[in-house]
N, C-alpha and C. Protein backbone atom coordinates (compact mmCIF):
# COMPACT_ATOMS: atom_id res chain seq x y z
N UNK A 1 -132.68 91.59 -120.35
CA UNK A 1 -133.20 92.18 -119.17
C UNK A 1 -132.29 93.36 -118.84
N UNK A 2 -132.94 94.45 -118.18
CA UNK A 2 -131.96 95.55 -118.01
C UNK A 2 -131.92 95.97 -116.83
N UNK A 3 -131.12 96.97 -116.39
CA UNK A 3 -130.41 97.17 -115.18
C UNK A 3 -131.58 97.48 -114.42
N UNK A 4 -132.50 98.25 -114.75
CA UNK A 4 -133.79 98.48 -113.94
C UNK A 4 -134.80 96.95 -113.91
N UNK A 5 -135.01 96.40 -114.34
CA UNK A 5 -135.75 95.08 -114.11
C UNK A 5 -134.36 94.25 -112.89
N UNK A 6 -133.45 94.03 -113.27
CA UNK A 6 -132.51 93.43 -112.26
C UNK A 6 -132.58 94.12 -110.55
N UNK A 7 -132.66 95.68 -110.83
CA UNK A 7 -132.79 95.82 -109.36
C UNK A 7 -134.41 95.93 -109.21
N UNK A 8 -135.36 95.65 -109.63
CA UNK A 8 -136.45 95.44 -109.21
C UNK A 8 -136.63 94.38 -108.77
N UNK A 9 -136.25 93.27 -109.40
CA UNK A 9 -136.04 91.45 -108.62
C UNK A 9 -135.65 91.76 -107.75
N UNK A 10 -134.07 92.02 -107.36
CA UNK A 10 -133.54 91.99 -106.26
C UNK A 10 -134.13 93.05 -105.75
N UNK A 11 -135.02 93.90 -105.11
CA UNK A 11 -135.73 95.18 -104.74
C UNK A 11 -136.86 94.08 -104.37
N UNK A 12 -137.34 93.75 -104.57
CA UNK A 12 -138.91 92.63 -104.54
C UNK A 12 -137.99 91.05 -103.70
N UNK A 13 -137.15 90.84 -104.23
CA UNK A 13 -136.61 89.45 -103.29
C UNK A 13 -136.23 90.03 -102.07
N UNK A 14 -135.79 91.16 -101.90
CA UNK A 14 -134.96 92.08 -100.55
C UNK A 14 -135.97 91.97 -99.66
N UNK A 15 -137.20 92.74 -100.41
CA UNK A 15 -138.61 92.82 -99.38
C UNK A 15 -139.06 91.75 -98.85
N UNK A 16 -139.28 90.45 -99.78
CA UNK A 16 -139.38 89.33 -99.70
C UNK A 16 -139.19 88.59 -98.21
N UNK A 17 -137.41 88.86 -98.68
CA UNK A 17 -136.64 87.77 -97.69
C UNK A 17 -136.94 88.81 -96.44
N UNK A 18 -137.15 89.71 -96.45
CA UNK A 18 -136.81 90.83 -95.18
C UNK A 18 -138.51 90.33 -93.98
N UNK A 19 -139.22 90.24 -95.21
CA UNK A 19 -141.20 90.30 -94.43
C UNK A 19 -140.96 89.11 -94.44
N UNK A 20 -140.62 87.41 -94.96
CA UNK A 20 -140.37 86.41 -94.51
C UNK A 20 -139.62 85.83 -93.67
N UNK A 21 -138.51 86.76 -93.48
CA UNK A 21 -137.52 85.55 -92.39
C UNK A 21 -137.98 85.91 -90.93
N UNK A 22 -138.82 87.03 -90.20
CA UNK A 22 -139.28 86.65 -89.33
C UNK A 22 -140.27 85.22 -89.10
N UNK A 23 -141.40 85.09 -90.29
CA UNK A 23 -142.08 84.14 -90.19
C UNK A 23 -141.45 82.73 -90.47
N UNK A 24 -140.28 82.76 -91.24
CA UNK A 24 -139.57 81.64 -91.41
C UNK A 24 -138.91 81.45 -89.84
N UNK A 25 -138.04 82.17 -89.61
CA UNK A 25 -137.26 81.77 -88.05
C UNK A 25 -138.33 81.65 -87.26
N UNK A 26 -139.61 81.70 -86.84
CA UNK A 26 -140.61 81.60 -86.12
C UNK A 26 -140.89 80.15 -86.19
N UNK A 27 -141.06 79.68 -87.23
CA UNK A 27 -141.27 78.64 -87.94
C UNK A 27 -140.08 77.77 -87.49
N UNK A 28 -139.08 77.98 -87.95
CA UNK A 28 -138.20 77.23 -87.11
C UNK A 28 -137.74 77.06 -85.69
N UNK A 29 -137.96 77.70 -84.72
CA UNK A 29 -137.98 77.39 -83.62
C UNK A 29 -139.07 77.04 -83.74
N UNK A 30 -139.79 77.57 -83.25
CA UNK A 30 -141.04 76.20 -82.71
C UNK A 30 -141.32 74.98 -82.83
N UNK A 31 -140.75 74.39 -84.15
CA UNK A 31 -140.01 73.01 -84.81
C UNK A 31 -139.02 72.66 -83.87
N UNK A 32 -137.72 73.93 -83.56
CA UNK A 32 -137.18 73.20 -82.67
C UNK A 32 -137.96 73.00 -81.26
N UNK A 33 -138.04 74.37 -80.93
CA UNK A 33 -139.00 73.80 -79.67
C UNK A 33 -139.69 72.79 -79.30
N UNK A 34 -140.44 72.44 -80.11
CA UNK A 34 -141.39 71.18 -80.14
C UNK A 34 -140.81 69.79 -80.11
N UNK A 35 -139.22 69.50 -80.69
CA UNK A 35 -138.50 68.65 -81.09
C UNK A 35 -137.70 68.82 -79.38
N UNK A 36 -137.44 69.60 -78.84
CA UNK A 36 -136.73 69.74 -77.31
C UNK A 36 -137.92 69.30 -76.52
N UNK A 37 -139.25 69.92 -76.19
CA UNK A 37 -140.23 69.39 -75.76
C UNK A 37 -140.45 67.92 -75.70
N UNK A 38 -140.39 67.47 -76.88
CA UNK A 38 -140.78 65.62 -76.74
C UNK A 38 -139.29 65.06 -76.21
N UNK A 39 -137.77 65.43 -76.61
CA UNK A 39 -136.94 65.00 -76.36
C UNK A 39 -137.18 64.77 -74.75
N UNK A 40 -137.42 66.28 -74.03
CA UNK A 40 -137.83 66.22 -72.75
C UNK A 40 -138.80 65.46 -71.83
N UNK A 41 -140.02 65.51 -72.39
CA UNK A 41 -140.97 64.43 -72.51
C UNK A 41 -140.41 63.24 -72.54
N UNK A 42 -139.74 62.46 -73.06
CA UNK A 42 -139.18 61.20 -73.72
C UNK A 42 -138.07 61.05 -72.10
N UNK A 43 -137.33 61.90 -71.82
CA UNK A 43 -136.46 62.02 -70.74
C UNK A 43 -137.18 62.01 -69.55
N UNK A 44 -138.72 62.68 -69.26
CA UNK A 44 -139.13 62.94 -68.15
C UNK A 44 -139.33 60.87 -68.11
N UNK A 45 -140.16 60.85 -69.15
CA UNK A 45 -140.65 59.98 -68.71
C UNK A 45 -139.67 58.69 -68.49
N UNK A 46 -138.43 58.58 -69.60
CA UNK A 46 -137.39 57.26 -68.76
C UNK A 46 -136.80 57.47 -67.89
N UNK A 47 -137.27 58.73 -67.04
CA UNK A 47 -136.88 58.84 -65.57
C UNK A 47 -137.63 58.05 -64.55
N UNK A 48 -139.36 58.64 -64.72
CA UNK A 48 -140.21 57.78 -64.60
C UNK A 48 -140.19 56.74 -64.23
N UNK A 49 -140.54 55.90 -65.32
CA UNK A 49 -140.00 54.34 -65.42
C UNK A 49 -138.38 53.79 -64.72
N UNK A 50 -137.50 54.11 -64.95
CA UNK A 50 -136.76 54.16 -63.39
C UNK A 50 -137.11 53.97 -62.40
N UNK A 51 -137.54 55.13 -61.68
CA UNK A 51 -138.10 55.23 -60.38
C UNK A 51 -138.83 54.24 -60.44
N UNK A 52 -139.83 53.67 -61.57
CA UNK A 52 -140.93 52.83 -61.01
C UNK A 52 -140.34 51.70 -60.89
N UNK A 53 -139.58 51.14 -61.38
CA UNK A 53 -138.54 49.76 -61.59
C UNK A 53 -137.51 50.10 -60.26
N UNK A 54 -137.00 50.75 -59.85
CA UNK A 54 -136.70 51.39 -58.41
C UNK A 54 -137.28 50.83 -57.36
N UNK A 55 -138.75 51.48 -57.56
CA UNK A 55 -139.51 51.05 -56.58
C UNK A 55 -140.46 50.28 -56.56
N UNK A 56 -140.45 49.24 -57.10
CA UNK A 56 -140.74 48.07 -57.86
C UNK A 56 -139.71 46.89 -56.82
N UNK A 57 -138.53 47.29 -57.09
CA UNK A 57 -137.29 46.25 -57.04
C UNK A 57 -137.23 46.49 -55.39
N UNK A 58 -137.55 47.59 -54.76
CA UNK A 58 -137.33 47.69 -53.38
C UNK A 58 -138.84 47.08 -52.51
N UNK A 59 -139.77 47.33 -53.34
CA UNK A 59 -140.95 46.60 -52.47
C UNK A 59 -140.71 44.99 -52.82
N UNK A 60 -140.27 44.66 -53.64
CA UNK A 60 -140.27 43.24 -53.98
C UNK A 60 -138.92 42.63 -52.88
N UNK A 61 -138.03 43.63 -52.79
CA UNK A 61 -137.05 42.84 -52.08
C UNK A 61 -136.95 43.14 -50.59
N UNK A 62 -138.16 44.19 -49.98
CA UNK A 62 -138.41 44.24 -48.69
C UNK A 62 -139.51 42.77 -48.36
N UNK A 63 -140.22 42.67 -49.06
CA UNK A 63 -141.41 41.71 -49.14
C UNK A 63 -140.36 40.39 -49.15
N UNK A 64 -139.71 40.37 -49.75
CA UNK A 64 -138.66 38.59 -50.22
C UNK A 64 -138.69 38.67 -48.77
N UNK A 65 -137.54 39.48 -48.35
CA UNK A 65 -137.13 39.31 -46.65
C UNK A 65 -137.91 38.94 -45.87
N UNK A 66 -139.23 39.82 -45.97
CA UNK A 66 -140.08 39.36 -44.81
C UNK A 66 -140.58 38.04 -44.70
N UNK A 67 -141.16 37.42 -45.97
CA UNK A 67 -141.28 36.11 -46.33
C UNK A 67 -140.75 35.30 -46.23
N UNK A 68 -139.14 35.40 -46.51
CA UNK A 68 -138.31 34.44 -45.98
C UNK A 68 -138.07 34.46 -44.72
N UNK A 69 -137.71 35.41 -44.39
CA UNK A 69 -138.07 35.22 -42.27
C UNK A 69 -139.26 35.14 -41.55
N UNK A 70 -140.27 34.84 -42.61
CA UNK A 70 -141.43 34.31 -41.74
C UNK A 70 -141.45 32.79 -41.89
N UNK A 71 -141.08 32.30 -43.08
CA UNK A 71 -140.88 30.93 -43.35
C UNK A 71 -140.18 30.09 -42.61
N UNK A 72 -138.83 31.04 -42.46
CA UNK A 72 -137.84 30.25 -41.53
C UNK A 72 -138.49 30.28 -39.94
N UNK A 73 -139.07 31.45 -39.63
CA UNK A 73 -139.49 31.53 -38.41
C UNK A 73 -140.91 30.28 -37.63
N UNK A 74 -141.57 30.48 -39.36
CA UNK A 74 -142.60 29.17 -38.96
C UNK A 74 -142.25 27.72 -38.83
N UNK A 75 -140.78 27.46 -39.53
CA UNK A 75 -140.73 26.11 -39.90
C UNK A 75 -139.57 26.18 -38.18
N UNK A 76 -139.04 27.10 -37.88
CA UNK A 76 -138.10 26.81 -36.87
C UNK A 76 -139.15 26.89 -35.40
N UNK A 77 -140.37 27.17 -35.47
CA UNK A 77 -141.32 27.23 -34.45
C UNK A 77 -141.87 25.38 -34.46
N UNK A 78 -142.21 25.00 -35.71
CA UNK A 78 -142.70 23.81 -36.38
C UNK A 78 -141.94 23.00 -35.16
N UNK A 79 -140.88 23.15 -35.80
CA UNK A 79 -139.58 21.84 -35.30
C UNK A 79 -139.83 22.09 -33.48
N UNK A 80 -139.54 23.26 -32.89
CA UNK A 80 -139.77 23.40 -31.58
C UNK A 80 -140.98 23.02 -31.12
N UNK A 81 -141.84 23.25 -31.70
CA UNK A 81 -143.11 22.77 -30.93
C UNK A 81 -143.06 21.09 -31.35
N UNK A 82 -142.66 20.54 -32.49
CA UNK A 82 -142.77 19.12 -32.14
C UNK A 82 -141.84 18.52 -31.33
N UNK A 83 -140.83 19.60 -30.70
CA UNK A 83 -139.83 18.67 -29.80
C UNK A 83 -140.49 19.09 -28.49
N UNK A 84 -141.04 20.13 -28.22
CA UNK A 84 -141.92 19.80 -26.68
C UNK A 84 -142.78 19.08 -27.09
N UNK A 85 -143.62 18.87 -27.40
CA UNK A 85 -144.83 18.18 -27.85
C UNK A 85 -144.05 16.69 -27.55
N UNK A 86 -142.70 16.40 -28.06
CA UNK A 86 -142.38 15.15 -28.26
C UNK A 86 -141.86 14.41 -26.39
N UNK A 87 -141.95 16.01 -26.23
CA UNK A 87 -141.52 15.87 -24.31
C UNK A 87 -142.24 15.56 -23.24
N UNK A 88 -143.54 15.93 -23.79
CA UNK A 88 -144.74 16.13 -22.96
C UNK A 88 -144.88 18.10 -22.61
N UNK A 89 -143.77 18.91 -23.23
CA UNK A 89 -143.75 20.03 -22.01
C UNK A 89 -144.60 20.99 -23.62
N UNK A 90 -145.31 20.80 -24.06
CA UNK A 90 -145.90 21.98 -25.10
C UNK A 90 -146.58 22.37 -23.93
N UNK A 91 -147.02 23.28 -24.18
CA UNK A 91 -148.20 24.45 -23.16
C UNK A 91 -148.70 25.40 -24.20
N UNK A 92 -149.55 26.45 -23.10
CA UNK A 92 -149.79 27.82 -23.91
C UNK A 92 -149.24 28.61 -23.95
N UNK A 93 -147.75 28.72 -23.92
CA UNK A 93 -146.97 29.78 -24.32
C UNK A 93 -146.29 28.94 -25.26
N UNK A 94 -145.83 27.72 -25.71
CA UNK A 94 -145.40 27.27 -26.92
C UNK A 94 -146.45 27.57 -28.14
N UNK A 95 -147.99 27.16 -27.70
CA UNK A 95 -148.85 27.21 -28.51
C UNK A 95 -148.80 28.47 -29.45
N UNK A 96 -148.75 29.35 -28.43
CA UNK A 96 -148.92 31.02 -28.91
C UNK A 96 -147.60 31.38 -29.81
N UNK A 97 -146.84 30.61 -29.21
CA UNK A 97 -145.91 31.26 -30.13
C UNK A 97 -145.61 30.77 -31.25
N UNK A 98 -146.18 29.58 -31.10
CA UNK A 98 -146.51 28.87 -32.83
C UNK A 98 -147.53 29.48 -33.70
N UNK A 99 -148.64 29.93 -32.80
CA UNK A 99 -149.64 30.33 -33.79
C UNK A 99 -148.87 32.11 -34.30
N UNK A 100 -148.37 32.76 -33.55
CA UNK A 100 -147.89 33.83 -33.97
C UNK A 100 -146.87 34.05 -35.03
N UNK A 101 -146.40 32.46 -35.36
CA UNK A 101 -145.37 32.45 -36.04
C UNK A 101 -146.43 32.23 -37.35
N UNK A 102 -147.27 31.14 -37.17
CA UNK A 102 -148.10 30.81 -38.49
C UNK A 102 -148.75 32.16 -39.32
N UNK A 103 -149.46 33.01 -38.52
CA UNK A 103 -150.05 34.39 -38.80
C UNK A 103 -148.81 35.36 -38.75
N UNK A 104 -147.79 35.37 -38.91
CA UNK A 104 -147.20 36.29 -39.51
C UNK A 104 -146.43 35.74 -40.96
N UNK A 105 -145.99 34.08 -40.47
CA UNK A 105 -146.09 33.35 -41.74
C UNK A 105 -147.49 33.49 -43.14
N UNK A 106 -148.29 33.87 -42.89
CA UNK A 106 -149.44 33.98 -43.14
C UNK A 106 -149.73 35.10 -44.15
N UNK A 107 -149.34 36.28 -43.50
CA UNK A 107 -149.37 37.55 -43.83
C UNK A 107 -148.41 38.10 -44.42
N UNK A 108 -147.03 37.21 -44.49
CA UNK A 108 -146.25 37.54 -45.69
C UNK A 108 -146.20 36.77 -46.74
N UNK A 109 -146.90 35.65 -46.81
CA UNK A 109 -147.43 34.75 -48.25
C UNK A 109 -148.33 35.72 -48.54
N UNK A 110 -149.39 36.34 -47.99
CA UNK A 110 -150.34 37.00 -48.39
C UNK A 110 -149.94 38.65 -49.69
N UNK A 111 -148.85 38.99 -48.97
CA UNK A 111 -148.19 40.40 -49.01
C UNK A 111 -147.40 39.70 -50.44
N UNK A 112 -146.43 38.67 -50.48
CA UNK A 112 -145.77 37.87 -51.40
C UNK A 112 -146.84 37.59 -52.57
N UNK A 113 -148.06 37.21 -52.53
CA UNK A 113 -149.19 37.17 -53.58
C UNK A 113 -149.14 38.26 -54.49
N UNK A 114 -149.27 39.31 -53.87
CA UNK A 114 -149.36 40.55 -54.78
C UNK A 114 -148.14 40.96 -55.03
N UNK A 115 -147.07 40.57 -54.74
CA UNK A 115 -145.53 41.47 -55.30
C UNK A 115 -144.67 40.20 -56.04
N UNK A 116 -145.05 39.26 -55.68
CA UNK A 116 -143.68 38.31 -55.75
C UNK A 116 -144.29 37.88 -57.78
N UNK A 117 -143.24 37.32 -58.44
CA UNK A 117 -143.01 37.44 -59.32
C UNK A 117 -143.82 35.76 -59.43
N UNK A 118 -144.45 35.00 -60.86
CA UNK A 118 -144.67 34.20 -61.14
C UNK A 118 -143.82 32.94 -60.54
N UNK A 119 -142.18 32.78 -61.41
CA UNK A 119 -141.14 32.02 -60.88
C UNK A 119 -141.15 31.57 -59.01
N UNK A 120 -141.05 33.01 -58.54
CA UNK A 120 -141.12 32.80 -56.66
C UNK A 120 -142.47 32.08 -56.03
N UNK A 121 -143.69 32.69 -56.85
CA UNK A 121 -144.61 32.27 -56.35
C UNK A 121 -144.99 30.88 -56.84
N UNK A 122 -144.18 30.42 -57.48
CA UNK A 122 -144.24 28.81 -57.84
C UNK A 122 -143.85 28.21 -56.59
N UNK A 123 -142.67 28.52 -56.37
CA UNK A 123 -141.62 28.14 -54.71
C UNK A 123 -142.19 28.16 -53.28
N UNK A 124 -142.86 29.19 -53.68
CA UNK A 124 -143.56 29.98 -52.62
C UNK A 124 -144.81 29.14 -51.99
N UNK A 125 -145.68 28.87 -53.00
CA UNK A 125 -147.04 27.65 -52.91
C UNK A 125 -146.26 26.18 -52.57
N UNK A 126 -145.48 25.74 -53.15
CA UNK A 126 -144.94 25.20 -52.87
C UNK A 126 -144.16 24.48 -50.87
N UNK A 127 -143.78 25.70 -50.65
CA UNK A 127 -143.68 25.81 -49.39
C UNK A 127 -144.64 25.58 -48.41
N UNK A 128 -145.54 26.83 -49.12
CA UNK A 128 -146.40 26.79 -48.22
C UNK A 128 -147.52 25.29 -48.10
N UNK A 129 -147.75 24.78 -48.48
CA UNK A 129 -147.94 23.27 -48.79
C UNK A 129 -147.65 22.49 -48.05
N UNK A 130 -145.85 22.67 -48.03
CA UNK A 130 -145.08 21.44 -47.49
C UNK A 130 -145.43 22.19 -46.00
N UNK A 131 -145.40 23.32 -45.58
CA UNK A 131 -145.63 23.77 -44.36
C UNK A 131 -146.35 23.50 -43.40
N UNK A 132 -147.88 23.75 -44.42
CA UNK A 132 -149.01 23.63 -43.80
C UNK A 132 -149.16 21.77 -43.25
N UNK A 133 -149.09 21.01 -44.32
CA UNK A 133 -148.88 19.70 -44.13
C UNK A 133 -148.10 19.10 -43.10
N UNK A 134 -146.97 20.08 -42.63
CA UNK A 134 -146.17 19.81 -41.02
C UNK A 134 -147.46 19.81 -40.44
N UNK A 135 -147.90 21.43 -40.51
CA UNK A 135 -148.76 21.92 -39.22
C UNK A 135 -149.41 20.87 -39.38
N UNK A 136 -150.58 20.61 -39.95
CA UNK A 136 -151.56 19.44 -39.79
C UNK A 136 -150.88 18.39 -39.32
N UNK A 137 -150.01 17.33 -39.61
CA UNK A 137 -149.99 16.48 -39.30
C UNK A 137 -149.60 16.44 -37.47
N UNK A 138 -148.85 17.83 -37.38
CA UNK A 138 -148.39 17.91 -35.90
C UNK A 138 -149.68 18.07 -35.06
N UNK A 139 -150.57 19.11 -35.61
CA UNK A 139 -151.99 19.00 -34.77
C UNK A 139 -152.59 17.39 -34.54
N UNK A 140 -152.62 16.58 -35.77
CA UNK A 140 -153.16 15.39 -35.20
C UNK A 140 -152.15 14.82 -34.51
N UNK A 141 -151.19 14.44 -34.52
CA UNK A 141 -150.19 14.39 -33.66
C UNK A 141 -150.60 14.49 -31.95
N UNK A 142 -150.67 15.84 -31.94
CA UNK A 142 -150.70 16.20 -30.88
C UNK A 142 -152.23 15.97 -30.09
N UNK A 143 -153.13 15.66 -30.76
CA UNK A 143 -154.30 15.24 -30.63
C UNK A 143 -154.66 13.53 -30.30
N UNK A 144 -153.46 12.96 -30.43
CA UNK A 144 -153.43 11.34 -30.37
C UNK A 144 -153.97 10.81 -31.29
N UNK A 145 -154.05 11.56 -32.62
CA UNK A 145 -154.54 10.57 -34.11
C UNK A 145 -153.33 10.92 -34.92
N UNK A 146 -152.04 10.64 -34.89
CA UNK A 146 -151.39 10.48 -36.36
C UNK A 146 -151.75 9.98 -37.28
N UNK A 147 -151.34 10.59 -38.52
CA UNK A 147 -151.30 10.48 -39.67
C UNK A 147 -150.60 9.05 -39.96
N UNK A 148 -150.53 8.16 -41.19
CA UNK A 148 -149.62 7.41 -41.24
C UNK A 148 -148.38 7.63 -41.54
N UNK A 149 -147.92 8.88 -41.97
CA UNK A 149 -146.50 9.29 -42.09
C UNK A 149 -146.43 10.37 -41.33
N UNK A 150 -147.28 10.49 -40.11
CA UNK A 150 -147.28 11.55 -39.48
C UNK A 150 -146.35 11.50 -37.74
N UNK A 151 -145.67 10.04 -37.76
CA UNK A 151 -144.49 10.36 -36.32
C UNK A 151 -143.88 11.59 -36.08
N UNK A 152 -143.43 11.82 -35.07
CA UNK A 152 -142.43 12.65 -34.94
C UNK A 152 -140.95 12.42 -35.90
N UNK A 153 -140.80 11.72 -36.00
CA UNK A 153 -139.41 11.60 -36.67
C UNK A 153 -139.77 11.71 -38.47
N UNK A 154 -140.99 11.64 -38.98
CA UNK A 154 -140.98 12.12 -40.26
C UNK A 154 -141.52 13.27 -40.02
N UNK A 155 -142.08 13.75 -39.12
CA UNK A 155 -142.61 15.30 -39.44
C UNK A 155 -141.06 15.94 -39.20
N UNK A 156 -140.07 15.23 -38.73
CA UNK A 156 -138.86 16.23 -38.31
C UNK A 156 -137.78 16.47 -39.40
N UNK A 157 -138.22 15.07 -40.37
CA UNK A 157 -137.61 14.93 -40.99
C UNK A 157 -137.80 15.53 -42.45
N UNK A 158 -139.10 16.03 -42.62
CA UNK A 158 -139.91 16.85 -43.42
C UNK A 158 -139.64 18.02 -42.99
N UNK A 159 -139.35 18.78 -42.02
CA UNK A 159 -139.10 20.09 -41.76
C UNK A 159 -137.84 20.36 -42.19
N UNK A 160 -136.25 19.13 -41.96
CA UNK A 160 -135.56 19.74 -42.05
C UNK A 160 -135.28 19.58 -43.59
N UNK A 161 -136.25 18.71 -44.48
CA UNK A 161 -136.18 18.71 -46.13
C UNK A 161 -136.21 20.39 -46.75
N UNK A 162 -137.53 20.53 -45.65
CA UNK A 162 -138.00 21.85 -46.32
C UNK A 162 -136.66 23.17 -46.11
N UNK A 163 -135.91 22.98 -44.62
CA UNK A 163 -134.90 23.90 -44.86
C UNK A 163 -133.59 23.79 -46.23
N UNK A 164 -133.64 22.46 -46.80
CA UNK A 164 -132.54 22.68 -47.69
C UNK A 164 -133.10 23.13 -49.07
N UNK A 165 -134.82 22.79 -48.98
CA UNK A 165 -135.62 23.35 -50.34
C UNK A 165 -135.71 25.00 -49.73
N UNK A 166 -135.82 25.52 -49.03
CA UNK A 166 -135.39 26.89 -48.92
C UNK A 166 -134.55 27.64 -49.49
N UNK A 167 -133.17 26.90 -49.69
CA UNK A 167 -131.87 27.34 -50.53
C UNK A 167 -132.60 27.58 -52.02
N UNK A 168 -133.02 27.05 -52.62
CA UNK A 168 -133.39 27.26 -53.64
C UNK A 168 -134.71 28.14 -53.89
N UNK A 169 -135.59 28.50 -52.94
CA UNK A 169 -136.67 29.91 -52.86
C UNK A 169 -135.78 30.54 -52.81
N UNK A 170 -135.11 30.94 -51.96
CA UNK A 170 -134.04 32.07 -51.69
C UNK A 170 -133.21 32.44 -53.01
N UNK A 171 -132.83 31.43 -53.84
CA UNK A 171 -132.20 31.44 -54.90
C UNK A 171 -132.84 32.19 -56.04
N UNK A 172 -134.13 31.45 -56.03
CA UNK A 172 -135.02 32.17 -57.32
C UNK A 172 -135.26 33.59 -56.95
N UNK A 173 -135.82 33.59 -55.48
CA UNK A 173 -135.89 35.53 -54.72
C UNK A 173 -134.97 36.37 -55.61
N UNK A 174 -133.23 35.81 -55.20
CA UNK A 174 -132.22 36.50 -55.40
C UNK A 174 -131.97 36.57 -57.11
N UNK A 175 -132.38 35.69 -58.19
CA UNK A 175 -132.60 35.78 -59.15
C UNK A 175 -133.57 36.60 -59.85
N UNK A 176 -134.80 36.82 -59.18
CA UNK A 176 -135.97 37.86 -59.63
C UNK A 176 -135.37 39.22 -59.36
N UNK A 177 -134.34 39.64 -58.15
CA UNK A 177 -134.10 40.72 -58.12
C UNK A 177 -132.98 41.04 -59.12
N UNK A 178 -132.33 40.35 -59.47
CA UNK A 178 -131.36 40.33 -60.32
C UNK A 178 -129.79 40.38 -59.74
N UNK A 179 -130.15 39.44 -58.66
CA UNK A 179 -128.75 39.28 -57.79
C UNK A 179 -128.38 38.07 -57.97
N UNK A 180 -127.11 37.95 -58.32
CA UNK A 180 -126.25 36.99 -58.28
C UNK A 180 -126.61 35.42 -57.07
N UNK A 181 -126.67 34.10 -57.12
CA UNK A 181 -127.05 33.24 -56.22
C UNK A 181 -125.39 33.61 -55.20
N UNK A 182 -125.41 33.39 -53.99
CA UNK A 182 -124.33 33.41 -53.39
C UNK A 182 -123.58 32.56 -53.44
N UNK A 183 -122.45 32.42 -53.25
CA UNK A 183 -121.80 30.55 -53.40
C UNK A 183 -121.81 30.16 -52.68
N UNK A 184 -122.06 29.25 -52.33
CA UNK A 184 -122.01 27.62 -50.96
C UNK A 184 -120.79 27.64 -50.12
N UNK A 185 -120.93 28.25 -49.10
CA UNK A 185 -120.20 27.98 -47.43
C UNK A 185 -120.13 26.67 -47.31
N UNK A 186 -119.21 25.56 -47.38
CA UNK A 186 -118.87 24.81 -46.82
C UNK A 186 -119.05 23.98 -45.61
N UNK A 187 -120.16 23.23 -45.09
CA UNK A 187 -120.38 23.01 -44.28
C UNK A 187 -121.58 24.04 -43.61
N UNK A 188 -121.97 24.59 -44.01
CA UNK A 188 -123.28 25.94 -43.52
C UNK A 188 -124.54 25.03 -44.11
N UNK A 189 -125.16 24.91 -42.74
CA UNK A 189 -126.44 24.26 -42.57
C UNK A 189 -127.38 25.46 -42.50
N UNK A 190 -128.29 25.31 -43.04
CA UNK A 190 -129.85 26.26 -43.11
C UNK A 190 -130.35 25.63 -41.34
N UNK A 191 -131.43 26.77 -40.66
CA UNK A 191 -131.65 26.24 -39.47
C UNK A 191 -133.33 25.63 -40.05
């Protein structure tokens, strides 16, 4: 091969590389581009999912609260109205404030249906069960037909079962959110 064929290759590869490496570097960014794009994509979205597990974990643990202070509020109404009731002094301002306790008890089992996790809502039915079964038996009660396990002293004694089975709703709550159970106070009674 001779000196004129050698610079004609390299004369023809020169042109070559010169009219290709725009379309080559074109070619390569946009590869990268496209490769930053999904990276980004990929980032937008496990931001996303965050937030939704975020706010996920905050409706579930505004909802626990309310539920559990409607529970406690119904079962601590429960116990009061069977101790007037047990006095003779219930009226319609005990009444009301039992039924206000039941319907807000009510409306956070309801709210708890749609957020609360399988595990809670095992606890949860549960409760509500042992709850409702106060209420009834206290209505006949209070109606002059007890139940056969329906005295005052087992419905009282059924309410305060249900406050130490509370410790353990509360437990599973604090487990679905992914909080630690608290440790046992010494002498600390549930009301």
């Amino acid at each position: 091969m001779g000196n004129g064929m050698i610079a004609l290759v390299v004369a023809v590869v020169g042109v070559a590389g010169t009219l290709l490496a725009p379309i080559l570097s074109q070619r390569l960014l946009a590869r990268f581009q496209g490769q930053q794009f999904e990276r980004q994509q990929q980032a937008a979205h496990a931001g996303w999912l965050r937030e939704q597990e975020k706010t996920a974990l905050a409706e579930r643990r505004a909802c626990y609260v309310m539920t559990n202070a409607a529970f406690r509020r119904f079962r601590i109404q429960l116990m009061d109205y069977l101790w007037h009731l047990n006095r003779g002094t219930a009226d319609t301002e005990t009444r009301a404030e039992l039924a206000a306790a039941r319907d807000a008890h009510n409306a956070a089992f309801a709210e708890a249906q749609m957020v609360a996790s399988a595990a809670v809502l095992t606890h949860l039915d549960d409760m509500v069960t042992a709850l409702h079964a106060a209420y009834v038996k206290i209505v006949y009660l209070e109606r002059g037909d007890p139940r056969a396990d329906g005295s005052p002293e087992d419905i009282d004694r059924e309410l305060r079962e249900l406050g130490d089975r509370s410790h353990e709703m509360r437990s599973v709550m604090r487990a679905d959110m992914g909080i630690d159970a608290p440790s046992a106070v010494p002498g600390q009674q549930s009301l």
